[in-house]
Protein backbone atom coordinates (compact mmCIF):
# COMPACT_ATOMS: atom_id res chain seq x y z
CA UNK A 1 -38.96 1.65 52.17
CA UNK A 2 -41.60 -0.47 50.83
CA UNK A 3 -42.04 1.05 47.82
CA UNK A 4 -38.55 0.75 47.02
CA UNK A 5 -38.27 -2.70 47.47
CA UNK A 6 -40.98 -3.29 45.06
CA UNK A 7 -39.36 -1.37 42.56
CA UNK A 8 -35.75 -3.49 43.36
CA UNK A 9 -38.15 -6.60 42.76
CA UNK A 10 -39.41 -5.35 39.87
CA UNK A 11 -35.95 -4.62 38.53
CA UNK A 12 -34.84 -8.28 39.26
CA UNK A 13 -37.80 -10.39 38.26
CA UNK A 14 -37.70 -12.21 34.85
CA UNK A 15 -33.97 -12.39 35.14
CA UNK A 16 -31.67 -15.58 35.13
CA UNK A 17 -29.15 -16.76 38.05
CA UNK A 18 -26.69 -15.63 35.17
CA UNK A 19 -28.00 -11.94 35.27
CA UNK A 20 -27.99 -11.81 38.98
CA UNK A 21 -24.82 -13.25 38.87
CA UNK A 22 -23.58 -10.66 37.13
CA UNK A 23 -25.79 -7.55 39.04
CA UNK A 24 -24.22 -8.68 41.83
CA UNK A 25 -20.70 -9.00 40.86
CA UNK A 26 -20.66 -5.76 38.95
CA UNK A 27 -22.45 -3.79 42.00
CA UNK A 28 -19.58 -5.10 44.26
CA UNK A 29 -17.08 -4.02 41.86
CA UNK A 30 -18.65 -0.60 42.39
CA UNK A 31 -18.51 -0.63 45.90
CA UNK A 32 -14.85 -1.90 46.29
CA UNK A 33 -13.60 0.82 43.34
CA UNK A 34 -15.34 3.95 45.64
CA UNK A 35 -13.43 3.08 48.63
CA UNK A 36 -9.90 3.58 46.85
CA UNK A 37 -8.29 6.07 47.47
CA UNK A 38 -7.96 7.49 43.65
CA UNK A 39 -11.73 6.84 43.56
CA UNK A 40 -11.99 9.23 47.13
CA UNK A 41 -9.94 12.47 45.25
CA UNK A 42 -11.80 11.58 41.65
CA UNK A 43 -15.39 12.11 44.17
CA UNK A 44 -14.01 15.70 45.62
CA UNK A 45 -13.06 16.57 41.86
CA UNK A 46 -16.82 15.24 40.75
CA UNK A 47 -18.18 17.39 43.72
CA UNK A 48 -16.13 20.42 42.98
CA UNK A 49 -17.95 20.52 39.71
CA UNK A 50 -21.19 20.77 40.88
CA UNK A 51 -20.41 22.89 43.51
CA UNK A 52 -18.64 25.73 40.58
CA UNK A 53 -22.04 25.54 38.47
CA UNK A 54 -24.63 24.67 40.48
CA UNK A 55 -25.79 21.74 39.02
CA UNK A 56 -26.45 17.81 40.11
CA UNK A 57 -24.57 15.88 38.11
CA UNK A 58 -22.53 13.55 40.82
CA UNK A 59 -24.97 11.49 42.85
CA UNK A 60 -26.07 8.29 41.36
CA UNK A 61 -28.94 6.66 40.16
CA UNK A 62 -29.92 3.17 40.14
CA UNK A 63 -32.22 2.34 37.45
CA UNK A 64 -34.71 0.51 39.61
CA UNK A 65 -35.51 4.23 41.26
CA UNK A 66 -36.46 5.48 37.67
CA UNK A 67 -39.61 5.06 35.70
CA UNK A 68 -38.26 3.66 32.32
CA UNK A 69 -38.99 0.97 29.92
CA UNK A 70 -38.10 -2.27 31.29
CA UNK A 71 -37.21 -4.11 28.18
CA UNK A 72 -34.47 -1.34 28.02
CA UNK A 73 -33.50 -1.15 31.36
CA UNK A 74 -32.55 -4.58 31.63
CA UNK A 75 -30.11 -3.99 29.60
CA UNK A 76 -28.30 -0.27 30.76
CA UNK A 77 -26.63 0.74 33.70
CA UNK A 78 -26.78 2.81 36.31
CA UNK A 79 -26.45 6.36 36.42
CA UNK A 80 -22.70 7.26 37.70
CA UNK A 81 -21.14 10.40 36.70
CA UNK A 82 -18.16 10.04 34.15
CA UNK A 83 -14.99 11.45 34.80
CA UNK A 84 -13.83 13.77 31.71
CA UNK A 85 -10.65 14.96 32.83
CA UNK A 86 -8.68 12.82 29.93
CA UNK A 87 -11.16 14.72 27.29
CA UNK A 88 -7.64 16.68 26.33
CA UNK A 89 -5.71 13.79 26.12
CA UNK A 90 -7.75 11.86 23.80
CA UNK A 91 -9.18 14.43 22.16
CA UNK A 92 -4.84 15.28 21.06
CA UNK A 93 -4.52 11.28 20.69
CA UNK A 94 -7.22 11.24 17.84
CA UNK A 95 -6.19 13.80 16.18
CA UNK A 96 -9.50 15.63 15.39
CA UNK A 97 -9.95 19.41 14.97
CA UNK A 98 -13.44 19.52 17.67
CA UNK A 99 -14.88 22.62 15.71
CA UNK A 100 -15.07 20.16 12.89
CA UNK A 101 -17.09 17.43 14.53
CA UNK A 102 -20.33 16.70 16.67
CA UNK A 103 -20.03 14.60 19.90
CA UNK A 104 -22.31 12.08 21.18
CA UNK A 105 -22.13 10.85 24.33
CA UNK A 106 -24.17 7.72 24.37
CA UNK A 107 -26.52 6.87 27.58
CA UNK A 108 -25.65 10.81 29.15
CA UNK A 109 -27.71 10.74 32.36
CA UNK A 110 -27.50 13.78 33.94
CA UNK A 111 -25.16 15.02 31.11
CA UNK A 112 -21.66 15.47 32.77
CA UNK A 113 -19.24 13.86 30.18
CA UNK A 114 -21.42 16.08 27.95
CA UNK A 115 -20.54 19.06 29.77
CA UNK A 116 -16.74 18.47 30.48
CA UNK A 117 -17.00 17.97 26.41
CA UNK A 118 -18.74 21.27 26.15
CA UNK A 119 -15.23 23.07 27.38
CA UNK A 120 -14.16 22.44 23.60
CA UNK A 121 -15.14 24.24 20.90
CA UNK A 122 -17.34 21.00 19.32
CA UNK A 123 -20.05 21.71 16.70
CA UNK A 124 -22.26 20.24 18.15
CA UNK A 125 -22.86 18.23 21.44
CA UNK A 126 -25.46 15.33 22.06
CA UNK A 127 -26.63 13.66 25.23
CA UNK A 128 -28.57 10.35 24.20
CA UNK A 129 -30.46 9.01 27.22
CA UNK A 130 -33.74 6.69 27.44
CA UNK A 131 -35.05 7.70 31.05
CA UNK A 132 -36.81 10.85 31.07
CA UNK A 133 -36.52 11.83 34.35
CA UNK A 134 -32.66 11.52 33.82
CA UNK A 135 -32.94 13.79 30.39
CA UNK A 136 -34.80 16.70 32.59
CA UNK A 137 -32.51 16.83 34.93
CA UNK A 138 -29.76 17.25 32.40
CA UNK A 139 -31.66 19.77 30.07
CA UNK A 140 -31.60 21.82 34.11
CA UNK A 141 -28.14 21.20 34.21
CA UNK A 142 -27.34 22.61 30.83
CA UNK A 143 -29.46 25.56 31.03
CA UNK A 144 -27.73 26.28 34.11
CA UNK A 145 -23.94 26.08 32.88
CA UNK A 146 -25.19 28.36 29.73
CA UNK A 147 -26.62 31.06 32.00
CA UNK A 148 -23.15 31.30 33.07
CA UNK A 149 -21.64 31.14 29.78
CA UNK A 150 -20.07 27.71 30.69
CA UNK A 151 -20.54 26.12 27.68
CA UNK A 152 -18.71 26.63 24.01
CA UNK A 153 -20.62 24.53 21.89
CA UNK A 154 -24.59 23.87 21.41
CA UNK A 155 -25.76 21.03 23.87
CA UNK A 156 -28.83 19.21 22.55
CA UNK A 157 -30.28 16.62 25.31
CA UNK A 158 -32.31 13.64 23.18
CA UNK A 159 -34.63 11.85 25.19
CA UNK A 160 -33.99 7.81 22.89
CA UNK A 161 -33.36 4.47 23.05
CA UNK A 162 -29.36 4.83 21.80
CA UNK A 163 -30.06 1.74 19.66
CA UNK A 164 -32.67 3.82 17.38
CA UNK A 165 -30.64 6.48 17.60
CA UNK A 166 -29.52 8.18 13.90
CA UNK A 167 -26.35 10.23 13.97
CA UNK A 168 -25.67 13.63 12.28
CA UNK A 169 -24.09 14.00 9.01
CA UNK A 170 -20.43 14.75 9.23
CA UNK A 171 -17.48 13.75 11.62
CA UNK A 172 -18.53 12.25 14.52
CA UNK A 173 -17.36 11.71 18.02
CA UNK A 174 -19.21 9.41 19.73
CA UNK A 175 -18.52 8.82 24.08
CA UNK A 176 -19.39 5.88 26.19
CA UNK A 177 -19.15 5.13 29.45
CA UNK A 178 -20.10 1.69 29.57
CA UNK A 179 -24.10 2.82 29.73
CA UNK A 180 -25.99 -0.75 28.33
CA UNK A 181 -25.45 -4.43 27.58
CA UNK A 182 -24.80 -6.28 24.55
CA UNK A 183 -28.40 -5.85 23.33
CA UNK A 184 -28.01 -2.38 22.92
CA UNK A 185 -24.47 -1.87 21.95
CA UNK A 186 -24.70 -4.10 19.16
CA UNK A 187 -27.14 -1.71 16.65
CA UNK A 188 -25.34 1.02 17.93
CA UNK A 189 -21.80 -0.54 16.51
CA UNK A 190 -23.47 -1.82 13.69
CA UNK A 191 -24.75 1.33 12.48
CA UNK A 192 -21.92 3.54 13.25
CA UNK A 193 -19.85 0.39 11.62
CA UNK A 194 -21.68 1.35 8.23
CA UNK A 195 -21.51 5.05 7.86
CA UNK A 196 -18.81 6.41 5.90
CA UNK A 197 -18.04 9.57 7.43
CA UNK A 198 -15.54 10.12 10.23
CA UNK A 199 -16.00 8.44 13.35
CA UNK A 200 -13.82 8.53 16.22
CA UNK A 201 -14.81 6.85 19.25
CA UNK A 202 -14.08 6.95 22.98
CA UNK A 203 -14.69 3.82 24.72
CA UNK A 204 -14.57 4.07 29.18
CA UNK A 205 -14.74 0.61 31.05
CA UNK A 206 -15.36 -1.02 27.47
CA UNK A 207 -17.13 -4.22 28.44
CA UNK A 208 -18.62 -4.53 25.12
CA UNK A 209 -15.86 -3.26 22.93
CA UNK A 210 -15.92 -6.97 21.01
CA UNK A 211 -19.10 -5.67 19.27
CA UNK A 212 -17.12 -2.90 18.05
CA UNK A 213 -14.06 -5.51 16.98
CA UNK A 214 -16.40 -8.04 15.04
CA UNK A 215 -16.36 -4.87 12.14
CA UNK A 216 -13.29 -4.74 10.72
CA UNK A 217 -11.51 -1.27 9.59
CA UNK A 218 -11.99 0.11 13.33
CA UNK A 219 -7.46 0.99 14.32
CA UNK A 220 -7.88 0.74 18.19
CA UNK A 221 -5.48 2.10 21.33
CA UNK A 222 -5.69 2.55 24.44
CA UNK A 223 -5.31 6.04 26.03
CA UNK A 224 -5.68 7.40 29.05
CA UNK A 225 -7.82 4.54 30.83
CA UNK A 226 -10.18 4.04 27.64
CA UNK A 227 -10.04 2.57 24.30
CA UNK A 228 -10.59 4.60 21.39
CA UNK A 229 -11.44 3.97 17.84
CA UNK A 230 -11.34 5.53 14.47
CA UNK A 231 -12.72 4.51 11.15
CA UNK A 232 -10.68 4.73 7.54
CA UNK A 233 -12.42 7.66 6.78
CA UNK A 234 -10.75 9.12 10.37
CA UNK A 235 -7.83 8.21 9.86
CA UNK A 236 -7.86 9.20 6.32
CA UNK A 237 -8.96 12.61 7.60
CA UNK A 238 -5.99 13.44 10.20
């Protein structure tokens, strides 16, 4: 108990009644969202996954229980387990042939939105995460779904800060699940903002989508409870 109060003190010091402000309100906004019903059936459905492969991908993670860099942490999220069942429907909303393109999913924790993406036939699939606890876990939980053939695409797990994070060549689909803070979000829109190659993104809870809208040339809609975007050369593409 003691030790993880210090480590919830540790989280919070430095910050301004702003930030804690806005800790608090989002954490309550958790709390009232998993007592809904939909949010009871979408826990069974998150449990029935790692109950088919063995893996831990559902329980969450607060960041102040992890041993990461603080200068990023004050800027991410939590870890909560992302809910891929609309993968189909944007996936068929964008357009984009999978076997074509790699998929990033940046700030993967455990790796589940990775996984769900690894029932398509992708390229290639990334999971970008900074804590390194979080990326072992995932790396378990991969090698575990590929022992039983549960994957059908490669699934590379990156231990980075997503801001210094360098794509692959080649179309791109990038996933977030609103994993960091303006800080962070804004080199990762500004770089994707300047390649030329395909990009299609998938945007869940999109609290910073405005650093995505201050580049032009990105057509947005929503789908499916997110916001995605493509890029001319996307759209140009399909």
């Amino acid at each position: 108990m003691i030790v993880m109060i210090n480590n919830v003190i540790h989280r919070l010091e430095g910050r301004s009644a702003s930030e804690l402000m806005r800790l608090t309100l989002l954490n309550a906004r958790h709390s009232i969202k998993a007592m809904l019903p939909e949010a009871r059936r979408r826990e069974r459905a998150f449990r029935a996954f790692d109950e088919r492969w063995g893996t831990d991908t559902f329980a969450i993670r607060e960041l102040h229980t992890l041993a990461v860099d603080r200068s990023l942490a004050t800027h991410a999220r939590r870890y909560q387990a992302s809910n891929g069942a609309g993968f189909p429907e944007w996936i068929a909303s964008l357009g984009i042939d999978p076997t074509k393109h790699s998929f990033i999913d940046y700030g993967c924790g455990k790796g589940r939105a990775v996984f769900e993406a690894a029932q398509f036939p992708f390229k290639r699939l990334i999971g970008v995460e900074f804590s390194a606890e979080l990326v072992a876990i995932a790396t378990a939980n991969r090698d575990l779904i590929a022992a039983q053939n549960g994957l059908k695409a490669p699934v590379d797990i990156i231990c980075q800060d997503a801001a210094q994070h360098i794509p692959p060549t080649g179309p791109l689909l990038c996933y977030f699940y609103d994993p960091f803070d303006v800080p962070i979000m804004a080199p990762v829109a500004d770089r994707l903002a300047l390649l030329d190659q395909p990009i299609s993104i998938i945007y869940l809870e999109p609290n910073c989508i405005n650093e995505f809208r201050r580049h032009k040339g990105w057509h947005e809609q929503e789908v499916a409870g997110a916001i995605t975007l493509q890029n001319a050369a996307a759209r140009a593409a399909y």
